[in-house]
PDB file of N, CA and C in Angstrom:
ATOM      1  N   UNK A   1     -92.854-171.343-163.880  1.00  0.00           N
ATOM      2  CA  UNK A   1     -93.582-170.203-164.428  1.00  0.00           C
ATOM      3  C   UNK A   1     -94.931-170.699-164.950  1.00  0.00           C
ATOM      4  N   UNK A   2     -96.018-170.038-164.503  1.00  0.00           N
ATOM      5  CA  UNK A   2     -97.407-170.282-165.091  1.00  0.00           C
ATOM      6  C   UNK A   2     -97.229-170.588-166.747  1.00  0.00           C
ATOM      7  N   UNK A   3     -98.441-171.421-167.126  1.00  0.00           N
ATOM      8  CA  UNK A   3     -98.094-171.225-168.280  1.00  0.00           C
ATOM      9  C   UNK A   3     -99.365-169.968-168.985  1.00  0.00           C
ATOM     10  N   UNK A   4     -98.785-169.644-170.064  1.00  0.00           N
ATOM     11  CA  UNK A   4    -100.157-168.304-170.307  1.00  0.00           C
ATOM     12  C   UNK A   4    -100.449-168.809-171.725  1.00  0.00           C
ATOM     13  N   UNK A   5    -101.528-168.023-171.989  1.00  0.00           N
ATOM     14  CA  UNK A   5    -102.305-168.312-173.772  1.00  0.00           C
ATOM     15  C   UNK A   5    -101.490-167.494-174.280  1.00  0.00           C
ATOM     16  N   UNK A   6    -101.147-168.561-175.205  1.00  0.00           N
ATOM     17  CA  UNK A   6    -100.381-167.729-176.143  1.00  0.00           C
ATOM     18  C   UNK A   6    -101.144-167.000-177.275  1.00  0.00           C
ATOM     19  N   UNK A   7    -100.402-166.030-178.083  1.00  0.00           N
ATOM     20  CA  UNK A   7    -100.916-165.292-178.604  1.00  0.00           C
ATOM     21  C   UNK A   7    -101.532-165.870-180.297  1.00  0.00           C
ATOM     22  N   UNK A   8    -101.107-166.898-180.459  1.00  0.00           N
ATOM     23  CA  UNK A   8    -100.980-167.999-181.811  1.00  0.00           C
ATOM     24  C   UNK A   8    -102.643-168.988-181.222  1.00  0.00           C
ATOM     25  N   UNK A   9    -102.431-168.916-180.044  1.00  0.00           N
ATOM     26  CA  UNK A   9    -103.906-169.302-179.694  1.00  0.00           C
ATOM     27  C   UNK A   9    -104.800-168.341-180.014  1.00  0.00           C
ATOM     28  N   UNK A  10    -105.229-167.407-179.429  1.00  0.00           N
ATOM     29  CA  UNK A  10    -105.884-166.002-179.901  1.00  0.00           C
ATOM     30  C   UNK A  10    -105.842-165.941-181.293  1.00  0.00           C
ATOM     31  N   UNK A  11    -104.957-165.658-181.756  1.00  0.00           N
ATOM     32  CA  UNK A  11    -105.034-166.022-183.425  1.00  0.00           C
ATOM     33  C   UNK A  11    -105.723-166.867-183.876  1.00  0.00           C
ATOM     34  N   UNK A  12    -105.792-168.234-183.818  1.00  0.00           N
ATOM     35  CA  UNK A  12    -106.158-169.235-184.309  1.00  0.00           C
ATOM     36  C   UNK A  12    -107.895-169.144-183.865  1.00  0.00           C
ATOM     37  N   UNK A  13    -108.205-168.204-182.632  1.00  0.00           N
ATOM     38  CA  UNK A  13    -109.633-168.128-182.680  1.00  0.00           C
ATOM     39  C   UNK A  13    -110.205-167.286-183.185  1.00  0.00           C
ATOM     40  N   UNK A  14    -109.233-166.201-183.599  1.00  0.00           N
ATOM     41  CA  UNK A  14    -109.981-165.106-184.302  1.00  0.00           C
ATOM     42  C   UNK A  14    -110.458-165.715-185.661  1.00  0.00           C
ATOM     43  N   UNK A  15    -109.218-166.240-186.204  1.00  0.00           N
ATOM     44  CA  UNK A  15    -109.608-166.708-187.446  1.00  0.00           C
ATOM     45  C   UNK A  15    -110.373-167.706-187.909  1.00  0.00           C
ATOM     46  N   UNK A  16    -110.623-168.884-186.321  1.00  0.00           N
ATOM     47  CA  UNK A  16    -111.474-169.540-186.732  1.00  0.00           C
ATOM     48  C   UNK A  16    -113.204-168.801-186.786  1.00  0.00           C
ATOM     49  N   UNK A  17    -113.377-167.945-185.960  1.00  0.00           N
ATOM     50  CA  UNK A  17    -114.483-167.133-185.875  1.00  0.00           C
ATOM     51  C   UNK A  17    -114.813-166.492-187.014  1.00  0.00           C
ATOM     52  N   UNK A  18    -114.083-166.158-188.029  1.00  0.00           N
ATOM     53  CA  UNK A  18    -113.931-165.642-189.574  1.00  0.00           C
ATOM     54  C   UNK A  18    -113.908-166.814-190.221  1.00  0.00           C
ATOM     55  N   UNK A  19    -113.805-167.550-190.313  1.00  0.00           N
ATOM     56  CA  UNK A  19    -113.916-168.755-191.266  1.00  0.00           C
ATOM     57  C   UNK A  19    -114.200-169.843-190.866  1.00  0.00           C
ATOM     58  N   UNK A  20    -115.681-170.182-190.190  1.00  0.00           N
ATOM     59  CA  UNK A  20    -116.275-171.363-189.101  1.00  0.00           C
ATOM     60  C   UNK A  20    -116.674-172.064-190.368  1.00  0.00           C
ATOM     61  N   UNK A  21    -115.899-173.019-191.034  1.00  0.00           N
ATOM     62  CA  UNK A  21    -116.070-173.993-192.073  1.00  0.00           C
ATOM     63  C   UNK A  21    -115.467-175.100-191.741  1.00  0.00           C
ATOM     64  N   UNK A  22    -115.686-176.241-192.214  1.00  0.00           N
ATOM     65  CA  UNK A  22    -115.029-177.582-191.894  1.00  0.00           C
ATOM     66  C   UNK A  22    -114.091-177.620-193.057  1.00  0.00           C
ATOM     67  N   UNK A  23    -113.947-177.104-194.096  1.00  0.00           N
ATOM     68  CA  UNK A  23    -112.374-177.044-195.079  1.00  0.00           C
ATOM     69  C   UNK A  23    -112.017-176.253-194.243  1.00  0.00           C
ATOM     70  N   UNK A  24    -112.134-174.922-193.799  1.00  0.00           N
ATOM     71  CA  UNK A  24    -110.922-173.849-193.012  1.00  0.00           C
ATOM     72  C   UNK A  24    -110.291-174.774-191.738  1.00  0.00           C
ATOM     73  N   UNK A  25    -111.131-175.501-190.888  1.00  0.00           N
ATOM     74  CA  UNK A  25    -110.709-176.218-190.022  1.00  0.00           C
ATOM     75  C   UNK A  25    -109.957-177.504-189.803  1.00  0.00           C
ATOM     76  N   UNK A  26    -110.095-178.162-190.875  1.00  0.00           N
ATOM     77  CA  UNK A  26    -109.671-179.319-191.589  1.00  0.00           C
ATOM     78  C   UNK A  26    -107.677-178.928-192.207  1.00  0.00           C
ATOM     79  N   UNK A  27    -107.985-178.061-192.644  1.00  0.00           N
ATOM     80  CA  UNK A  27    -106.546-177.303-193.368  1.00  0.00           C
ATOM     81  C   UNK A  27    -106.068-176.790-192.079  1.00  0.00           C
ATOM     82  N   UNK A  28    -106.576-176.308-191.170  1.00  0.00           N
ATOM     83  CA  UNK A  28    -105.744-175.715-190.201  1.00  0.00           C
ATOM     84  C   UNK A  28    -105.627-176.612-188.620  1.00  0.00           C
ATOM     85  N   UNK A  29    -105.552-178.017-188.905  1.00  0.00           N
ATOM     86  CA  UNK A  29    -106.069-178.894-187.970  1.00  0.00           C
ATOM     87  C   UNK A  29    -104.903-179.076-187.066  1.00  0.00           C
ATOM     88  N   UNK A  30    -103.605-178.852-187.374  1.00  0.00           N
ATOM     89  CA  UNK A  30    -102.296-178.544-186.755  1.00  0.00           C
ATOM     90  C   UNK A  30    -102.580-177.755-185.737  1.00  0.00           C
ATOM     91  N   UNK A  31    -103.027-176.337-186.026  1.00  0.00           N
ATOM     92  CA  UNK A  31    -102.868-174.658-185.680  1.00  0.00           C
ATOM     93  C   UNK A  31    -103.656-175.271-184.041  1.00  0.00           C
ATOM     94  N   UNK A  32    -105.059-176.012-184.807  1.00  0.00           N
ATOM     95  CA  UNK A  32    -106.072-176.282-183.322  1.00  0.00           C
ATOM     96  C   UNK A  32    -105.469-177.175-182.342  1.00  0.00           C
ATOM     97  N   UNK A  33    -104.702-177.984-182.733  1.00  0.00           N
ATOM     98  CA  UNK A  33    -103.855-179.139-182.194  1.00  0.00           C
ATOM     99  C   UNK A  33    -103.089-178.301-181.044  1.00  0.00           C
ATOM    100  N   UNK A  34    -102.247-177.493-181.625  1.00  0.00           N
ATOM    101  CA  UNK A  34    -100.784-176.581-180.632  1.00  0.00           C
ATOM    102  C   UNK A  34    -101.926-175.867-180.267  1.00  0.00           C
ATOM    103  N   UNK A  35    -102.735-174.837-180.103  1.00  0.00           N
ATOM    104  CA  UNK A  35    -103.835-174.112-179.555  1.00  0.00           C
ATOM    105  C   UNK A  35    -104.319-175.364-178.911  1.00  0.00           C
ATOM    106  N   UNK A  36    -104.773-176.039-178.507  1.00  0.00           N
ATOM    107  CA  UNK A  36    -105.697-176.994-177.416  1.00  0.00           C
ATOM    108  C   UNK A  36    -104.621-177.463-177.251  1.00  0.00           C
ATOM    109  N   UNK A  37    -103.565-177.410-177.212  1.00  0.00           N
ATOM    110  CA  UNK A  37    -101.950-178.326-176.194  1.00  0.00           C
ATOM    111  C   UNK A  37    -102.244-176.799-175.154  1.00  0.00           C
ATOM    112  N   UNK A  38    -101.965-175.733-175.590  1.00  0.00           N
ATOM    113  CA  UNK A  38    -101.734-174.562-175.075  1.00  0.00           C
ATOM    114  C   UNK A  38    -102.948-174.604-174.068  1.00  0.00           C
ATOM    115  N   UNK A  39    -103.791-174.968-174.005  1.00  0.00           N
ATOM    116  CA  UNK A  39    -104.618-174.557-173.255  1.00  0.00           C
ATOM    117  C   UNK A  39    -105.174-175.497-172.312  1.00  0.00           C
ATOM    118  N   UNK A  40    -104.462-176.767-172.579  1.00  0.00           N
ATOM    119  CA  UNK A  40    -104.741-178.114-171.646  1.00  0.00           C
ATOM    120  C   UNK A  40    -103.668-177.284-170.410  1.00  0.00           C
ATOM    121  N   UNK A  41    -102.713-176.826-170.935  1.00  0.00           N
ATOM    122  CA  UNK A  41    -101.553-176.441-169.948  1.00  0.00           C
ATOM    123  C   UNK A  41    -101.938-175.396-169.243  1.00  0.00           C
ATOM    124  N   UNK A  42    -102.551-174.380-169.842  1.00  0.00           N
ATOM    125  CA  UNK A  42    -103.235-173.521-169.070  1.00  0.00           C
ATOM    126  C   UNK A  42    -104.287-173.923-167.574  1.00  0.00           C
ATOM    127  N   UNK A  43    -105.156-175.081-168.285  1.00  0.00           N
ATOM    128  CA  UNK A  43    -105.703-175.194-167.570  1.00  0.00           C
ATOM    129  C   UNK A  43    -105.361-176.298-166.270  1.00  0.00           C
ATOM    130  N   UNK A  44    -104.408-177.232-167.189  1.00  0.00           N
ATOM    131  CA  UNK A  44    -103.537-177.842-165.783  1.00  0.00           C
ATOM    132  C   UNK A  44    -103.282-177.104-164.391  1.00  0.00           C
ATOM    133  N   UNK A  45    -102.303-175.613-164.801  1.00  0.00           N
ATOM    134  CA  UNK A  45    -101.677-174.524-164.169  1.00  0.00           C
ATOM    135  C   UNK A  45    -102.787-173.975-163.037  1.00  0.00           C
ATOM    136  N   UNK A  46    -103.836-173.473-164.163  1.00  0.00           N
ATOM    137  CA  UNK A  46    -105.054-172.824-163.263  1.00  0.00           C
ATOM    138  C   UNK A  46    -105.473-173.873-162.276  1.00  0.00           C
ATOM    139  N   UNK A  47    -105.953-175.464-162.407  1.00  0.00           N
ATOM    140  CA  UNK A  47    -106.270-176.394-161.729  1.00  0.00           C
ATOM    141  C   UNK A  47    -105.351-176.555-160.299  1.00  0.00           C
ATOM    142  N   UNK A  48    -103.865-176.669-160.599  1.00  0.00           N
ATOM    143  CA  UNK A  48    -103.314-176.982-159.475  1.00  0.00           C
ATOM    144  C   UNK A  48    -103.427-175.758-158.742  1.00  0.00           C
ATOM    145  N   UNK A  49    -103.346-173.862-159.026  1.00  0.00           N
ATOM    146  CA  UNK A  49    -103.403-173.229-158.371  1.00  0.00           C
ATOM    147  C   UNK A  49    -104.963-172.796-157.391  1.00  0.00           C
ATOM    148  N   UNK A  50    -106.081-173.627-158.132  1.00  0.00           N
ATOM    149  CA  UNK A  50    -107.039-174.013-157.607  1.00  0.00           C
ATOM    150  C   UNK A  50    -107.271-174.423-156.541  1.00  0.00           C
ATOM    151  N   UNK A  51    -106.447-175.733-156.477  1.00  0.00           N
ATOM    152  CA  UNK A  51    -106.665-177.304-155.693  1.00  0.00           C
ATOM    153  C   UNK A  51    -106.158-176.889-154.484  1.00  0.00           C
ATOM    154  N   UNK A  52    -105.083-174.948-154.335  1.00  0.00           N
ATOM    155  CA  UNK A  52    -104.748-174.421-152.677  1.00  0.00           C
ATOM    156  C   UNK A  52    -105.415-174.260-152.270  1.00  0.00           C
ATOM    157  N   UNK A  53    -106.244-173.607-152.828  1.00  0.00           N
ATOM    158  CA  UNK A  53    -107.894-172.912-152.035  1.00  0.00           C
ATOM    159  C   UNK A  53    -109.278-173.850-151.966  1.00  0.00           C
ATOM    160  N   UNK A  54    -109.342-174.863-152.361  1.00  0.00           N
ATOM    161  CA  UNK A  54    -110.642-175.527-152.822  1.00  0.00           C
ATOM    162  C   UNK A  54    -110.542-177.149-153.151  1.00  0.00           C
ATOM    163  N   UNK A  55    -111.155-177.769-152.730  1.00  0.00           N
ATOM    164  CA  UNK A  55    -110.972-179.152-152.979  1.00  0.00           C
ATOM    165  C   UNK A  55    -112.008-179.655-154.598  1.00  0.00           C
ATOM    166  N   UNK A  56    -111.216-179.647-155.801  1.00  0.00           N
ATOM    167  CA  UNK A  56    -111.525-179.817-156.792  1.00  0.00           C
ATOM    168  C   UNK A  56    -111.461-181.221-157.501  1.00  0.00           C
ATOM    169  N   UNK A  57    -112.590-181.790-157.603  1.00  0.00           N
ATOM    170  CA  UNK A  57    -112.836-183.187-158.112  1.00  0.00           C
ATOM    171  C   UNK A  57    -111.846-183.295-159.434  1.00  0.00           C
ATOM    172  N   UNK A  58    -112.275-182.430-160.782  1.00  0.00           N
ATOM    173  CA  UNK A  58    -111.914-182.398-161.902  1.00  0.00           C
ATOM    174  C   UNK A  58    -110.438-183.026-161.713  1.00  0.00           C
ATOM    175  N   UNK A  59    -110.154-183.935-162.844  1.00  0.00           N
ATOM    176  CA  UNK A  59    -108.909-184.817-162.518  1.00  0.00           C
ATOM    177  C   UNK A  59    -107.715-184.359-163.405  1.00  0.00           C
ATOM    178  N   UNK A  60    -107.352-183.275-164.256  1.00  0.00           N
ATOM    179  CA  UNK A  60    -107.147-182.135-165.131  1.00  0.00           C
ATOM    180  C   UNK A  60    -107.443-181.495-166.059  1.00  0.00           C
ATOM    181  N   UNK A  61    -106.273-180.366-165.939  1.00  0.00           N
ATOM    182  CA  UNK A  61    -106.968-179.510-167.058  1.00  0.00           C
ATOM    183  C   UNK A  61    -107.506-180.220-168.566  1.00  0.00           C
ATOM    184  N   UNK A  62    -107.169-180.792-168.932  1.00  0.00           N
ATOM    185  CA  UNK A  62    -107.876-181.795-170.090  1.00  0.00           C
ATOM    186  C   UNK A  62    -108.606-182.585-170.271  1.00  0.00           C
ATOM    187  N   UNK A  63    -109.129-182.998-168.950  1.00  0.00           N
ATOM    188  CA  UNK A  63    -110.660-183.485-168.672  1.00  0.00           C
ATOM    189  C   UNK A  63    -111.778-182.040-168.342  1.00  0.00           C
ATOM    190  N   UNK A  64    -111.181-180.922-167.917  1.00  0.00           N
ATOM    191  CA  UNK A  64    -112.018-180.049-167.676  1.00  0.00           C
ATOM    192  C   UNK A  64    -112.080-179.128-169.107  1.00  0.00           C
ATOM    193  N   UNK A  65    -111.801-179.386-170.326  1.00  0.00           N
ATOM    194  CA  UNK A  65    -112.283-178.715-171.174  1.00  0.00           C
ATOM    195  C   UNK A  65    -113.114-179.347-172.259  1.00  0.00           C
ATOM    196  N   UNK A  66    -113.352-178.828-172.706  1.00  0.00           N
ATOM    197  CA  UNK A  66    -115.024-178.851-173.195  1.00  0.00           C
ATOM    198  C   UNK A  66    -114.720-178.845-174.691  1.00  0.00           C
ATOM    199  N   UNK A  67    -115.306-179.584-175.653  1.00  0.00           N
ATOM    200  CA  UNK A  67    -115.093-179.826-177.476  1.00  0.00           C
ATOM    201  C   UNK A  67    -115.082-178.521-178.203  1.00  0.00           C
ATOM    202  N   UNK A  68    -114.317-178.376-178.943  1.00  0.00           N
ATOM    203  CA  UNK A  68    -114.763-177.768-179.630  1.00  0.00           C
ATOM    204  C   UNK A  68    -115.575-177.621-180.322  1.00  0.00           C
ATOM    205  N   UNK A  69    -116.477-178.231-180.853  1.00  0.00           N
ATOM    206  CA  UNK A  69    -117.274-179.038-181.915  1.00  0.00           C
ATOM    207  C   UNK A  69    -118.447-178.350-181.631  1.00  0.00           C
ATOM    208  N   UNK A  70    -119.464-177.894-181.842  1.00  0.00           N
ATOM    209  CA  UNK A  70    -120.625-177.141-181.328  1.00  0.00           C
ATOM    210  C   UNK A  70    -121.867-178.463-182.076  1.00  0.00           C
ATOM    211  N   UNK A  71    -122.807-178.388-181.453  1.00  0.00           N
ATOM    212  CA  UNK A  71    -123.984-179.453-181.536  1.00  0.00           C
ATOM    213  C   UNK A  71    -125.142-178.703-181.906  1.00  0.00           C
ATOM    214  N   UNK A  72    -125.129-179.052-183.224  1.00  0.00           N
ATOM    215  CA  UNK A  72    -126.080-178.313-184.237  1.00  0.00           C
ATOM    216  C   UNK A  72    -127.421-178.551-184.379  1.00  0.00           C
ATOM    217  N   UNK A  73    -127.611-179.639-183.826  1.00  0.00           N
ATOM    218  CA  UNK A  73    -128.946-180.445-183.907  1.00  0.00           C
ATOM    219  C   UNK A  73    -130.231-179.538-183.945  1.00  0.00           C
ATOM    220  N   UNK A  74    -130.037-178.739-182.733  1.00  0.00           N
ATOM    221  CA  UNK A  74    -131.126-178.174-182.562  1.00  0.00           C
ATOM    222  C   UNK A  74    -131.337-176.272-182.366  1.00  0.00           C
ATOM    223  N   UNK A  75    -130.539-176.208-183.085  1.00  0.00           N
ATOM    224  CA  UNK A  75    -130.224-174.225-183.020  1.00  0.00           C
ATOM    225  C   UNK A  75    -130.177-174.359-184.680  1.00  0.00           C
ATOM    226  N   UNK A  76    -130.755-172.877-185.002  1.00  0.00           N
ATOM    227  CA  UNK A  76    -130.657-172.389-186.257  1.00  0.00           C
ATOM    228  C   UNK A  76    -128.981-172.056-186.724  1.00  0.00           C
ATOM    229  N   UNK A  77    -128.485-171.868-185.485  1.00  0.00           N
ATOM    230  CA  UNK A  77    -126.794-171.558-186.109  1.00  0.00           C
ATOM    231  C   UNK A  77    -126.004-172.756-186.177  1.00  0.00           C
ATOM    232  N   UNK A  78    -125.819-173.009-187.512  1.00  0.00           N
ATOM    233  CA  UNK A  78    -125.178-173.951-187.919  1.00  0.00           C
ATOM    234  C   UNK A  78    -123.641-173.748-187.951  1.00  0.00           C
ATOM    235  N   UNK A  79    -123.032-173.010-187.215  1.00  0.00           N
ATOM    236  CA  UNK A  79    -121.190-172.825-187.875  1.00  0.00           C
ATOM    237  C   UNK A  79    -121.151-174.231-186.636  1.00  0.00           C
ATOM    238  N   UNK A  80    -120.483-175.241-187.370  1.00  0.00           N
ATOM    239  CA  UNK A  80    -119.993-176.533-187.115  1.00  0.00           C
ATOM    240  C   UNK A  80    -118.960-176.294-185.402  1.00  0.00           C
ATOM    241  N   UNK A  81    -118.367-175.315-185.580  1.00  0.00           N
ATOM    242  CA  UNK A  81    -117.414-174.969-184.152  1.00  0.00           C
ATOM    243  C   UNK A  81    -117.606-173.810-183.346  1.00  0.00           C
ATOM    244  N   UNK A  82    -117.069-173.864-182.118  1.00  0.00           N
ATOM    245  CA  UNK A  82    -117.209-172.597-181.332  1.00  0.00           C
ATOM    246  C   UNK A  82    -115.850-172.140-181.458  1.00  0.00           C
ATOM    247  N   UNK A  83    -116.010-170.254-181.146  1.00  0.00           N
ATOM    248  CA  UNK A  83    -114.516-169.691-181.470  1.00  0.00           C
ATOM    249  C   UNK A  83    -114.170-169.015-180.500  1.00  0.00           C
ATOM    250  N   UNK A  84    -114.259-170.443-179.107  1.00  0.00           N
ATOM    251  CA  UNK A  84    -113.495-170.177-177.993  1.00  0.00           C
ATOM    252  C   UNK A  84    -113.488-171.556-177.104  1.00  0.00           C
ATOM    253  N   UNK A  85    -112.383-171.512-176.522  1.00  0.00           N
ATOM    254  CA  UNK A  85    -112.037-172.591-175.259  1.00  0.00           C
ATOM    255  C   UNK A  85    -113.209-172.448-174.208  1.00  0.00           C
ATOM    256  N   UNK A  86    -113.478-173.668-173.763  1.00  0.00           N
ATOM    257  CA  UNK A  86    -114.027-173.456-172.548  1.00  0.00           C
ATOM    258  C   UNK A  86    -113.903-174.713-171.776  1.00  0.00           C
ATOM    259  N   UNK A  87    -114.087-174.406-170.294  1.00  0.00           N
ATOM    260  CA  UNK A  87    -113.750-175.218-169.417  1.00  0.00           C
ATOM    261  C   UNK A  87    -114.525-175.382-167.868  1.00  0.00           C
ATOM    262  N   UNK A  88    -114.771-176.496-167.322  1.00  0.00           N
ATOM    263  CA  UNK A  88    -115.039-176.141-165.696  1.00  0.00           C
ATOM    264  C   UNK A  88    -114.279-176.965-165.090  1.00  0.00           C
ATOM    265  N   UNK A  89    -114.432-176.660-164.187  1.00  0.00           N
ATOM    266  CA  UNK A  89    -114.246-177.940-162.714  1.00  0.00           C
ATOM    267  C   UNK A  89    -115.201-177.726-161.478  1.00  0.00           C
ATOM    268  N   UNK A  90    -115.387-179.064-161.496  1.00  0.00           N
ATOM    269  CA  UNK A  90    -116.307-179.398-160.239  1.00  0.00           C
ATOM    270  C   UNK A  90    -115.514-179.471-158.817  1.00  0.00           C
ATOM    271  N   UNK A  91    -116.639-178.919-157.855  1.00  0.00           N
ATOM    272  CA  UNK A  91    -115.932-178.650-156.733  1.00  0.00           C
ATOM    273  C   UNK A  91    -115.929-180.672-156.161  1.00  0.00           C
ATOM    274  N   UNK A  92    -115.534-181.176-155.119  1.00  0.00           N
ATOM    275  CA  UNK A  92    -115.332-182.846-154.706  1.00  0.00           C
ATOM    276  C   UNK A  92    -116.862-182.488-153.548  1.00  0.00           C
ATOM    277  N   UNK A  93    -117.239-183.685-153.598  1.00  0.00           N
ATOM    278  CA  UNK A  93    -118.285-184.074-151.992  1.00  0.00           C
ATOM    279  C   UNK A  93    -119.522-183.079-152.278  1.00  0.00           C
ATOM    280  N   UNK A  94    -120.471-183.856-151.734  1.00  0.00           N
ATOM    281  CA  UNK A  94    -121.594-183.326-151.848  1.00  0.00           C
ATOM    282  C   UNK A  94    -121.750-182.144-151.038  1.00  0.00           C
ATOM    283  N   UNK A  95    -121.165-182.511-149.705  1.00  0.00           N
ATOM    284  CA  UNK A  95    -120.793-180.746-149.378  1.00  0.00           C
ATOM    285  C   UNK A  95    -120.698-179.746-149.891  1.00  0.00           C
ATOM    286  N   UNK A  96    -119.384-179.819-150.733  1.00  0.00           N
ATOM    287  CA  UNK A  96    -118.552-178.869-151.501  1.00  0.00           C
ATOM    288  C   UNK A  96    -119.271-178.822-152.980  1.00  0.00           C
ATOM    289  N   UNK A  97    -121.033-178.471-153.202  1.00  0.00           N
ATOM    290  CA  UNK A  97    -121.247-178.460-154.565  1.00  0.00           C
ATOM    291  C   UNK A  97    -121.166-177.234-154.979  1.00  0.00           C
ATOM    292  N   UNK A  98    -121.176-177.259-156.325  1.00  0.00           N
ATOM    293  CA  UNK A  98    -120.975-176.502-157.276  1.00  0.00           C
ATOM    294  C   UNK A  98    -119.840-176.898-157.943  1.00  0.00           C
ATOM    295  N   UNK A  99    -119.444-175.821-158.673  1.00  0.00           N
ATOM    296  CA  UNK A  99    -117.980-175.470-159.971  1.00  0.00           C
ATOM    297  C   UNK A  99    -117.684-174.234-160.202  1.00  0.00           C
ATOM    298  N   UNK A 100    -116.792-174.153-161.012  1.00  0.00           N
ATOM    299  CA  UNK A 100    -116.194-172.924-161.612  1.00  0.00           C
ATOM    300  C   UNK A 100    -116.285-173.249-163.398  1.00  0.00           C
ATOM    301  N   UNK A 101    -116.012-172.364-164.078  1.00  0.00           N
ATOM    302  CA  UNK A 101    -116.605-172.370-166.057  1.00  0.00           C
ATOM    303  C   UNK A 101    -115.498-171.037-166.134  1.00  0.00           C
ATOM    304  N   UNK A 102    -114.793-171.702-167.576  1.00  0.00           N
ATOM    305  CA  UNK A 102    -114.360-170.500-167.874  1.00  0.00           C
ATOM    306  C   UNK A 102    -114.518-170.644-169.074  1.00  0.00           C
ATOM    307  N   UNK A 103    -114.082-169.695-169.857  1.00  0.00           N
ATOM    308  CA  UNK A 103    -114.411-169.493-171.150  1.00  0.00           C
ATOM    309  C   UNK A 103    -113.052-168.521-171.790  1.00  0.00           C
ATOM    310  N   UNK A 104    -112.360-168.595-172.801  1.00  0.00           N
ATOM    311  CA  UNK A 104    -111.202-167.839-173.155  1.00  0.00           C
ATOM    312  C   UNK A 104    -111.603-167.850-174.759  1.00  0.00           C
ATOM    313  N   UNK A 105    -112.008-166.420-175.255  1.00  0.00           N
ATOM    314  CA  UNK A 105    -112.263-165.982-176.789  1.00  0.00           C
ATOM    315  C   UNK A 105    -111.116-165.619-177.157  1.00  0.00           C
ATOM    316  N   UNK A 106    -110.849-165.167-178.364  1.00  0.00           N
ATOM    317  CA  UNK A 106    -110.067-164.020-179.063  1.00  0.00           C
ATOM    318  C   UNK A 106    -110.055-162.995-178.682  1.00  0.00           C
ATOM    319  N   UNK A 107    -111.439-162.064-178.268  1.00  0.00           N
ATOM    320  CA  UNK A 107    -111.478-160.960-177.671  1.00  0.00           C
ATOM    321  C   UNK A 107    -112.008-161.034-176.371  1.00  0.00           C
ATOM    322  N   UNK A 108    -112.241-161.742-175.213  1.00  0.00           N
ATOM    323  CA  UNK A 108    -112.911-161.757-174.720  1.00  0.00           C
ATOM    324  C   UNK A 108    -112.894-162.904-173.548  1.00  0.00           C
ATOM    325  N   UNK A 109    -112.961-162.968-172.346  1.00  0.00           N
ATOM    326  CA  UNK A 109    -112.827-164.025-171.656  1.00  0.00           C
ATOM    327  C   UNK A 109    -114.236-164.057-170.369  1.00  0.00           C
ATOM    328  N   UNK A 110    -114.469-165.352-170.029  1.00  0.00           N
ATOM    329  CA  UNK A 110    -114.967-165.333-168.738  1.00  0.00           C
ATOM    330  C   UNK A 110    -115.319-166.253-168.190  1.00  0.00           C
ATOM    331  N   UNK A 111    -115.362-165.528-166.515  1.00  0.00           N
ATOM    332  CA  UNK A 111    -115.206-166.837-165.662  1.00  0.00           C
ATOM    333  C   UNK A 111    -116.461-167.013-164.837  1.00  0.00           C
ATOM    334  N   UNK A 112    -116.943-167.923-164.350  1.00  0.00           N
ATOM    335  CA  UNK A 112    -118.654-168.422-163.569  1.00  0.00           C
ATOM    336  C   UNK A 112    -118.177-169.442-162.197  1.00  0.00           C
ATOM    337  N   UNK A 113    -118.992-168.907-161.476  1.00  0.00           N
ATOM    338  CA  UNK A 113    -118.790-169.533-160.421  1.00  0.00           C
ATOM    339  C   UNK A 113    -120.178-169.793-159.566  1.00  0.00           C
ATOM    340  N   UNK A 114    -120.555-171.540-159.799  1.00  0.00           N
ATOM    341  CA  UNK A 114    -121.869-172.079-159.447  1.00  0.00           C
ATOM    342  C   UNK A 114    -122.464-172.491-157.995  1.00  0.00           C
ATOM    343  N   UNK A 115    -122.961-172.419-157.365  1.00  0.00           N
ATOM    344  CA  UNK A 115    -123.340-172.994-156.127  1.00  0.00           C
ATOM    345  C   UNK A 115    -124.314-173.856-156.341  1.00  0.00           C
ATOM    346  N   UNK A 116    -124.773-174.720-155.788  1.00  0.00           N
ATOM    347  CA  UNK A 116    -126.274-175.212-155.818  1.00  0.00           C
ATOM    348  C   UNK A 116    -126.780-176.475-154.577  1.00  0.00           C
ATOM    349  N   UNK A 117    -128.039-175.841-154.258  1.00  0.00           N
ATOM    350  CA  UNK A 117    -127.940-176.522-152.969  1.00  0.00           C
ATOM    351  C   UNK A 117    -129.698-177.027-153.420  1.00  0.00           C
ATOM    352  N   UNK A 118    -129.947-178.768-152.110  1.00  0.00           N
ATOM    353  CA  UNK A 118    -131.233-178.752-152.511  1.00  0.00           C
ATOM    354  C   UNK A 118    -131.987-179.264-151.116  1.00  0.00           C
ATOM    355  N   UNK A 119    -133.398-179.304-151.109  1.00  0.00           N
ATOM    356  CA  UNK A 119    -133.517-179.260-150.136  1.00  0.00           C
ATOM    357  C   UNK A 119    -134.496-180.473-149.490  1.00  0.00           C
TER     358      UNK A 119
END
């Protein structure tokens, strides 16, 4: 059986989106732990059902997701984290360029699909 986001994931982003602090995140460092297990698996799942249709470099779902941690350096918005998963995979061979990006919020999801060619 696929595995799906659970709903304790969704939770855990709503609330981190309401309380983007490093004490709220710090205290709830468990919650993010089982939420990013949940979603390595997700994206394992999505990867292998991928790899029928498409020859995909990315080596799994847990190399294809992306920090949570947001990089403050240079944006006026300082909330320390983002309050959603995200992920790609690269297509293999210079042939086969591009990727796929997804993204999974609390309310909200989405998926990108890149080409790029040069000449």
């Amino acid at each position: 059986m696929p595995t799906k986001i659970e709903q304790d994931t969704l939770n855990f982003l709503q609330e981190l989106s309401e309380n983007n602090y490093r004490e709220w995140f710090n205290e709830n460092k468990d919650r993010y732990l089982v939420a990013h297990e949940n979603m390595i698996s997700f994206a394992d799942d999505l990867l292998a059902k991928m790899q029928k249709h498409d020859f995909i470099e990315t080596m799994s779902g847990k190399r294809s997701l992306m920090r949570i941690y947001r990089d403050t350096r240079f944006t006026k918005d300082k909330t320390p984290y983002k309050d959603h998963f995200g992920g790609g995979f690269r297509r293999a061979t210079k042939k086969l360029r591009g990727g796929y990006y997804f993204q999974i919020g609390h309310s909200e999801a989405l998926v990108a699909v890149a080409f790029f060619f040069s000449q």
